[in-house]
C-alpha atoms as a PDB file:
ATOM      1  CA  UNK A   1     -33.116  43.277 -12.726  1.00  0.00           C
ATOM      2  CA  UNK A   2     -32.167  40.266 -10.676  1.00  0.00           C
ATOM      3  CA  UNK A   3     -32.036  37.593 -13.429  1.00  0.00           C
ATOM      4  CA  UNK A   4     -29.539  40.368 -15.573  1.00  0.00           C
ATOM      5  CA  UNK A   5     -27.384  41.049 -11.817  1.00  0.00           C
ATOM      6  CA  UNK A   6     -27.203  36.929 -12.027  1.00  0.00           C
ATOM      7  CA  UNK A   7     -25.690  36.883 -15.511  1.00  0.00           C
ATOM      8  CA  UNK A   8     -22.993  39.537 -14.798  1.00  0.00           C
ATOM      9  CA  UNK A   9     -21.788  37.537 -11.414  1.00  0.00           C
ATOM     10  CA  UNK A  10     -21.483  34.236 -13.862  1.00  0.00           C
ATOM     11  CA  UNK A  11     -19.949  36.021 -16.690  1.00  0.00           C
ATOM     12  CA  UNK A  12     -16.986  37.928 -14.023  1.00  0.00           C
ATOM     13  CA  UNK A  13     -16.618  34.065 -12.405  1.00  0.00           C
ATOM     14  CA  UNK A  14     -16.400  32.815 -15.417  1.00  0.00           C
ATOM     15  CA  UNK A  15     -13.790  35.426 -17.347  1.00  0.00           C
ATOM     16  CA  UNK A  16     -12.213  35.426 -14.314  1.00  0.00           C
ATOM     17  CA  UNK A  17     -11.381  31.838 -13.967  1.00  0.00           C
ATOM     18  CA  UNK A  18     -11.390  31.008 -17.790  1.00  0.00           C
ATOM     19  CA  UNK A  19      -8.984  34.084 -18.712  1.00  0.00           C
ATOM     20  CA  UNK A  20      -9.669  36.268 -21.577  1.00  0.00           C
ATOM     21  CA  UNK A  21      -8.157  35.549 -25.387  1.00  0.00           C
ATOM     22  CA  UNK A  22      -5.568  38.368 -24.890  1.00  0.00           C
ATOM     23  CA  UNK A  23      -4.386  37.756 -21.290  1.00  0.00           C
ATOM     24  CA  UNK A  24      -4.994  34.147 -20.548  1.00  0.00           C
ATOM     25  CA  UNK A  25      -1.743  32.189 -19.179  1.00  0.00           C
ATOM     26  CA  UNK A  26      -0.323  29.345 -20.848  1.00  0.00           C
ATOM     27  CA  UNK A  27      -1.810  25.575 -19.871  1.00  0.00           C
ATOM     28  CA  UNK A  28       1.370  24.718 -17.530  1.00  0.00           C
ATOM     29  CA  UNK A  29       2.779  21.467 -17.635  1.00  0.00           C
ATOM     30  CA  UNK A  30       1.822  19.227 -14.622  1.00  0.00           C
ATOM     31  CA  UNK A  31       4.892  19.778 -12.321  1.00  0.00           C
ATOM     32  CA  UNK A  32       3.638  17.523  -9.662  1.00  0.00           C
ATOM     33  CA  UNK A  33       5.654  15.303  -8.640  1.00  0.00           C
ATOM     34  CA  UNK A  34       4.813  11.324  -9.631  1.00  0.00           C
ATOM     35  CA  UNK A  35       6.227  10.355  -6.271  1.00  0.00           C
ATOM     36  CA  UNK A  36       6.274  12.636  -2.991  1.00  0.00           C
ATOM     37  CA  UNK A  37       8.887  12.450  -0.071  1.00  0.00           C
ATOM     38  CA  UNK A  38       8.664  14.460   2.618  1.00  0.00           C
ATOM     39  CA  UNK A  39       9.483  13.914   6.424  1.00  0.00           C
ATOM     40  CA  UNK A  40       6.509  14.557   8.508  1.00  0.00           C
ATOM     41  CA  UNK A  41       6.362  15.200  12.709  1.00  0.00           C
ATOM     42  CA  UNK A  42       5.297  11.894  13.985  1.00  0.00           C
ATOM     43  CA  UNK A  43       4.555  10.930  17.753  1.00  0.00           C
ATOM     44  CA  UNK A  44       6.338   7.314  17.980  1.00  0.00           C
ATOM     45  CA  UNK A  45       6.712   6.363  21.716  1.00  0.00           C
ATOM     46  CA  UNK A  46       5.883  10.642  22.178  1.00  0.00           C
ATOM     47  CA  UNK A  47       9.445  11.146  21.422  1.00  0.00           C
ATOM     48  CA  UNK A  48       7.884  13.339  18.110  1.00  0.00           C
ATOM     49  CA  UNK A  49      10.342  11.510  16.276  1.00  0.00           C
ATOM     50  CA  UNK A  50      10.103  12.241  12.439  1.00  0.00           C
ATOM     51  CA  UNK A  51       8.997  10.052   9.676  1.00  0.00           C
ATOM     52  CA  UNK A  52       9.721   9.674   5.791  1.00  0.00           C
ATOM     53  CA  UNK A  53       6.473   9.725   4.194  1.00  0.00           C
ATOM     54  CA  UNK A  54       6.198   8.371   0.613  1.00  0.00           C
ATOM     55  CA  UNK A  55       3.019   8.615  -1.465  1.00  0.00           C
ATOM     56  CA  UNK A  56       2.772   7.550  -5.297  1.00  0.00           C
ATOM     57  CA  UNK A  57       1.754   4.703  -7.664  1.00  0.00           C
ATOM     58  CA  UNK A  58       2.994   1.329  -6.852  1.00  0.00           C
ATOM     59  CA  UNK A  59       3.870  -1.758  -8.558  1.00  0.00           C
ATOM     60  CA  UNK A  60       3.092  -5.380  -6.455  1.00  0.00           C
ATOM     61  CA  UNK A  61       6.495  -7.457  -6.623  1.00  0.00           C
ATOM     62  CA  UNK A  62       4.858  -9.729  -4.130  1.00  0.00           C
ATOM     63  CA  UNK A  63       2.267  -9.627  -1.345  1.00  0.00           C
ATOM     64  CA  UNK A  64       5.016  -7.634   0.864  1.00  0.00           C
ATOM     65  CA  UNK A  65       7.215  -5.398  -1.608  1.00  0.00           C
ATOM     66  CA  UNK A  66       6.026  -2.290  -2.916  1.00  0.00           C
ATOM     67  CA  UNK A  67       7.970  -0.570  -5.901  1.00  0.00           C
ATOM     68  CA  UNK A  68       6.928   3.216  -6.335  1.00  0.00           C
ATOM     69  CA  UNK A  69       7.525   4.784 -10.341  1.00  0.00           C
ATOM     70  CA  UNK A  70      11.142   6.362  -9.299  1.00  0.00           C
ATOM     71  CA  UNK A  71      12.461   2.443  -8.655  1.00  0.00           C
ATOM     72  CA  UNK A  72      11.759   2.898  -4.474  1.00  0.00           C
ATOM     73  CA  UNK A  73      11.645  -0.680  -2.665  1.00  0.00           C
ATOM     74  CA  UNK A  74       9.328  -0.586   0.151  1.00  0.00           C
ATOM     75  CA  UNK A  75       9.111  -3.936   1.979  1.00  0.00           C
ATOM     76  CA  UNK A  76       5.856  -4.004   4.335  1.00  0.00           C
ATOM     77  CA  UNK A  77       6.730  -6.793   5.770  1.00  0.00           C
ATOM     78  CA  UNK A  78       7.048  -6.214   9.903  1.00  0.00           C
ATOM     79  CA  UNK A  79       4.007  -6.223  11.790  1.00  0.00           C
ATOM     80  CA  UNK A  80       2.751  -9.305   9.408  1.00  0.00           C
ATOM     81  CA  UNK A  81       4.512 -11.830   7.480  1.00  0.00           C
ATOM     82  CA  UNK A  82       3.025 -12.742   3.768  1.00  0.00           C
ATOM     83  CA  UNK A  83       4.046 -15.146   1.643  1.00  0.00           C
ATOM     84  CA  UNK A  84       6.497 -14.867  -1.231  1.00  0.00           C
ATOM     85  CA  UNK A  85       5.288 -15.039  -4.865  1.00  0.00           C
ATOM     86  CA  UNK A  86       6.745 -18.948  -4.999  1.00  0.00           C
ATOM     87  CA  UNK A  87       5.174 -20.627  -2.159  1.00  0.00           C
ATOM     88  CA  UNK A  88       2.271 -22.840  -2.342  1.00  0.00           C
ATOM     89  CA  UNK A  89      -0.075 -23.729  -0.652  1.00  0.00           C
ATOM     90  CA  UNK A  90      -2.210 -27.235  -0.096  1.00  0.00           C
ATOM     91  CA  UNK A  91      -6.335 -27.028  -0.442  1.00  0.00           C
ATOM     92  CA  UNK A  92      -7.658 -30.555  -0.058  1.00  0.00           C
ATOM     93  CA  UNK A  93      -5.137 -32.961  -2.427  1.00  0.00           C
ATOM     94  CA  UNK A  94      -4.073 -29.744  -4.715  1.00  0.00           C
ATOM     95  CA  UNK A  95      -1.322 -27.581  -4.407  1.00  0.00           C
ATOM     96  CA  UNK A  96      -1.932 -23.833  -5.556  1.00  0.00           C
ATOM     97  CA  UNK A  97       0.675 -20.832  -5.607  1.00  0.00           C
ATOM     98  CA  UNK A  98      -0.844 -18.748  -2.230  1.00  0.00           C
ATOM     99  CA  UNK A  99       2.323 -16.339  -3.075  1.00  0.00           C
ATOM    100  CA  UNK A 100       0.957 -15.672  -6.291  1.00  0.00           C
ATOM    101  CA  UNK A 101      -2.501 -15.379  -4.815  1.00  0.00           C
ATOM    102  CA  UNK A 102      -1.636 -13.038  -1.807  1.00  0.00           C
ATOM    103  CA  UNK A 103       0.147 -10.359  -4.270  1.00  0.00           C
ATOM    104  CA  UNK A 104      -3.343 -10.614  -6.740  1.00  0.00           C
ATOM    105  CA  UNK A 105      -5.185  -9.739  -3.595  1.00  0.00           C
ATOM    106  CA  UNK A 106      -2.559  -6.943  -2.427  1.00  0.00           C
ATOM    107  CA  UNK A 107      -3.162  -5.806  -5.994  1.00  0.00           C
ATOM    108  CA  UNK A 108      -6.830  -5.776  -6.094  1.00  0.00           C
ATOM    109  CA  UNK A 109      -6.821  -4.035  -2.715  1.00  0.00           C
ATOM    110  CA  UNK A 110      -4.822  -1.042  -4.078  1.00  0.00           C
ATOM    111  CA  UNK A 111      -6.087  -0.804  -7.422  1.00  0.00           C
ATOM    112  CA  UNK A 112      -4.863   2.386  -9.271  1.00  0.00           C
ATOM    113  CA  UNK A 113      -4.945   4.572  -6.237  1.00  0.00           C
ATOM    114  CA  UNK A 114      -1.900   6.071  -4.697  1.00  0.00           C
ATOM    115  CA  UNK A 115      -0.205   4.305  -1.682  1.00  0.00           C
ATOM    116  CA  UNK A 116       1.545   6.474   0.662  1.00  0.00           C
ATOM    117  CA  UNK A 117       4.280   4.360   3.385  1.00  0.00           C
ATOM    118  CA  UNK A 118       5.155   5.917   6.447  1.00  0.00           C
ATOM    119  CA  UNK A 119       9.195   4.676   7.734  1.00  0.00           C
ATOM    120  CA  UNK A 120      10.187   5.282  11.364  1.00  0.00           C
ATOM    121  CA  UNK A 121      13.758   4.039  10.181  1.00  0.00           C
ATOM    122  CA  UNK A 122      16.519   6.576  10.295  1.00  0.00           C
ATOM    123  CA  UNK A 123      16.963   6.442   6.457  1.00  0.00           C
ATOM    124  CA  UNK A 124      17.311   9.623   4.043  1.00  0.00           C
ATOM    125  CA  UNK A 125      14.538  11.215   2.763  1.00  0.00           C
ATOM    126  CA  UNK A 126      16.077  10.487  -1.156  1.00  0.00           C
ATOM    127  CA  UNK A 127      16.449   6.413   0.067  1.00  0.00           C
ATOM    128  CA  UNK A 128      15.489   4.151  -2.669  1.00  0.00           C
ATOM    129  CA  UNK A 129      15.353   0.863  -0.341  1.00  0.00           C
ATOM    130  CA  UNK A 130      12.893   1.062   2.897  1.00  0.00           C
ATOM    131  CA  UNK A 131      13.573  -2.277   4.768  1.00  0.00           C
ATOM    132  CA  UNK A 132       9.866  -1.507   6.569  1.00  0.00           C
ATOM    133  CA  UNK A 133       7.369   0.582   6.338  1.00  0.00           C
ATOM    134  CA  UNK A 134       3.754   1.221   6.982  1.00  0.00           C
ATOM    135  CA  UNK A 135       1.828   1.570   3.784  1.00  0.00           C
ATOM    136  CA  UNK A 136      -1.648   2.687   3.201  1.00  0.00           C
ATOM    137  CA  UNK A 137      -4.484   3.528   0.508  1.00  0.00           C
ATOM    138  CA  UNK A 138      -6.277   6.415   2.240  1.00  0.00           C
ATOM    139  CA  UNK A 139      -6.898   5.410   5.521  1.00  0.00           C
ATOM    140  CA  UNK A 140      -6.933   1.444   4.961  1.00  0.00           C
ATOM    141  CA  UNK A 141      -3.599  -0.069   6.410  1.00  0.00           C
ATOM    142  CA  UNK A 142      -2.728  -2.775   4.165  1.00  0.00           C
ATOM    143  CA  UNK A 143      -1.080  -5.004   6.394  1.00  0.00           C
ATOM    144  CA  UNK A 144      -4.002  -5.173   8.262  1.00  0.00           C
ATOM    145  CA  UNK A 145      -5.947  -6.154   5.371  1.00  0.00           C
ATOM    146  CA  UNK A 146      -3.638  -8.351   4.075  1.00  0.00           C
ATOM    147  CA  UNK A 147      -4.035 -10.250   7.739  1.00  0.00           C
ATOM    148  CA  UNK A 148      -7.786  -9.992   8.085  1.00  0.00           C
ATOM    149  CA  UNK A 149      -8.118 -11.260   4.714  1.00  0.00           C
ATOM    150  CA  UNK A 150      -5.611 -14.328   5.474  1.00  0.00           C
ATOM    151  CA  UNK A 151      -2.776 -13.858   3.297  1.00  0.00           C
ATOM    152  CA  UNK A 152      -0.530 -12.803   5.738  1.00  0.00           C
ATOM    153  CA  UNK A 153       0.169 -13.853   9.292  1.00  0.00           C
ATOM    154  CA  UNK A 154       0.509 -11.644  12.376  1.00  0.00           C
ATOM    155  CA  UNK A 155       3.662 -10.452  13.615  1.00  0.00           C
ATOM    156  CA  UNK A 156       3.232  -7.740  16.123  1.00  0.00           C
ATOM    157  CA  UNK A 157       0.338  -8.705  18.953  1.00  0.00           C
ATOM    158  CA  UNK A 158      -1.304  -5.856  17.856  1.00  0.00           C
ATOM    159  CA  UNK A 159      -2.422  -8.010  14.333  1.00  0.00           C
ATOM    160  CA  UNK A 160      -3.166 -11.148  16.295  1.00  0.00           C
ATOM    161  CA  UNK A 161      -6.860 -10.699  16.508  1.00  0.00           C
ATOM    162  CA  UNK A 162      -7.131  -9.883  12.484  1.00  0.00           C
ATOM    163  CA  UNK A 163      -5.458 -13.307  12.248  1.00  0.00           C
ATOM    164  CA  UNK A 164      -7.817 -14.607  14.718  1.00  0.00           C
ATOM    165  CA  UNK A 165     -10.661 -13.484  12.294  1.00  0.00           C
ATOM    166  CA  UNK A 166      -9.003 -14.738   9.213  1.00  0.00           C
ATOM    167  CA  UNK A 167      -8.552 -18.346  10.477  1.00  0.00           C
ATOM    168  CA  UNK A 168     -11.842 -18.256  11.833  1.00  0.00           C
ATOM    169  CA  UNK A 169     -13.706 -17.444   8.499  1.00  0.00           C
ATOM    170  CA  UNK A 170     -11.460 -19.479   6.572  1.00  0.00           C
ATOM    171  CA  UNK A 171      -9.644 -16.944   4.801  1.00  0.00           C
ATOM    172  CA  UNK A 172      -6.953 -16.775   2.164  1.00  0.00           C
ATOM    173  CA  UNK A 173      -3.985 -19.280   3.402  1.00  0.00           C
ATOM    174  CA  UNK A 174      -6.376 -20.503   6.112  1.00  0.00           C
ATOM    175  CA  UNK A 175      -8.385 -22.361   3.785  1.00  0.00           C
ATOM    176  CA  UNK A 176      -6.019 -25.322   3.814  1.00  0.00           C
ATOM    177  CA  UNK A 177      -2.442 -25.851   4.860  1.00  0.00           C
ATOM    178  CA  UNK A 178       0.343 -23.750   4.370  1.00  0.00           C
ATOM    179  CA  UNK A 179       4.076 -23.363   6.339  1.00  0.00           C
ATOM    180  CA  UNK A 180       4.172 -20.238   7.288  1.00  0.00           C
ATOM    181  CA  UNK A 181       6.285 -17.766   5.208  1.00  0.00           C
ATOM    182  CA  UNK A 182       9.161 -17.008   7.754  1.00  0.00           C
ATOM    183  CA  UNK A 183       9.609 -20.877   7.919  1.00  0.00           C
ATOM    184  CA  UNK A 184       9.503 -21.124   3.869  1.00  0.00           C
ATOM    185  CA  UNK A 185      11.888 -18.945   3.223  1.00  0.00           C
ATOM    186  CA  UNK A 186      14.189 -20.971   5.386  1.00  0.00           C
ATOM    187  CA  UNK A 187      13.563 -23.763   3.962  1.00  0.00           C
ATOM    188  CA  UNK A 188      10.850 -26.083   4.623  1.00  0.00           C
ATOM    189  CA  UNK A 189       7.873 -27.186   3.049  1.00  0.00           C
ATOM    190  CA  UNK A 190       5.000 -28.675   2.250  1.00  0.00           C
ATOM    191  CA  UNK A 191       5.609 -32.499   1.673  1.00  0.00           C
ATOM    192  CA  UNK A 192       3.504 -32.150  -1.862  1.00  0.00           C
ATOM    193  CA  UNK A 193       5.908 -29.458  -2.521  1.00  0.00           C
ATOM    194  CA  UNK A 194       9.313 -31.514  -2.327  1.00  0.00           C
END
């Protein structure tokens, strides 16, 4: 009696969630979106300001630009400072392209998992340019990993002690000498570079 009550709950779940051949809906096509926007409540300075949250695949221009499927720009550069994809850097006698090798690193860190960025900037929710952002796999910040790791240098003092860490350990650009990306892109350089 109980094994034949057993079978009639799983058959009902399972016609019930399967469909039958006569009533069973169409397979609908996947409507979701490929990239989300959406403003969200947020809490900066307790003003409950709101935010443009944007969540999606990314492509890695460089170790600070983001570019979501629908052609979105998302530069992450604010709190830290990474290099761009041209710089070098010096490791005993050898130059080596640290640009190059802080966007592999961004790219290993997010992988094929979606990143979502989070903009305080008064900028419309259908924007396709964020000048900054905060962007995130899950609940890893990757600025912050992008500083701990040493391919990007603090900006804000709240990233100063992930730098800190980085330089310690002899991380990324910390493993030889480098100028430091605001300074590049204005100009100057390594004297192996020139």
């Amino acid at each position: 009696m109980r094994l034949t009550c057993c079978i009639v709950v799983l058959s009902l779940v399972w016609f019930s969630e399967a469909g039958t051949a006569g009533g069973r809906e169409p397979d609908k096509p996947n409507t979701k979106p490929k990239v989300l926007r959406e403003q969200v409540q947020g809490q900066w300075r307790h003003r409950g300001e709101m935010l443009l949250r944007i969540s999606g695949r990314v492509q890695v221009r460089d170790a600070h630009t983001l570019v979501y499927e629908d052609g979105t720009e998302v530069n992450i550069n604010g709190g830290m400072d990474a290099p761009d994809l041209g710089q070098q850097g010096l490791i005993g006698d050898a130059l080596y392209p640290c640009g190059k090798e802080a966007a592999a690193f961004l790219k290993k860190l997010i992988g094929d998992r979606p990143v979502t960025c989070y903009s305080d900037a008064d900028v419309p929710i259908d924007a396709k340019k964020l000048g900054r952002a905060d962007a995130f796999v899950g609940e890893t910040n990757l600025e912050v990993e992008l500083v701990r790791n040493g391919w990007a240098m603090a900006h804000h003092s709240g990233m100063a002690p992930w730098e800190v860490i980085a330089r310690d350990n002899k991380r990324g650009l910390w493993r030889g000498k480098f100028v430091f990306p605001e300074k590049w892109r204005r100009g100057e350089r390594l004297p192996q570079e020139k």
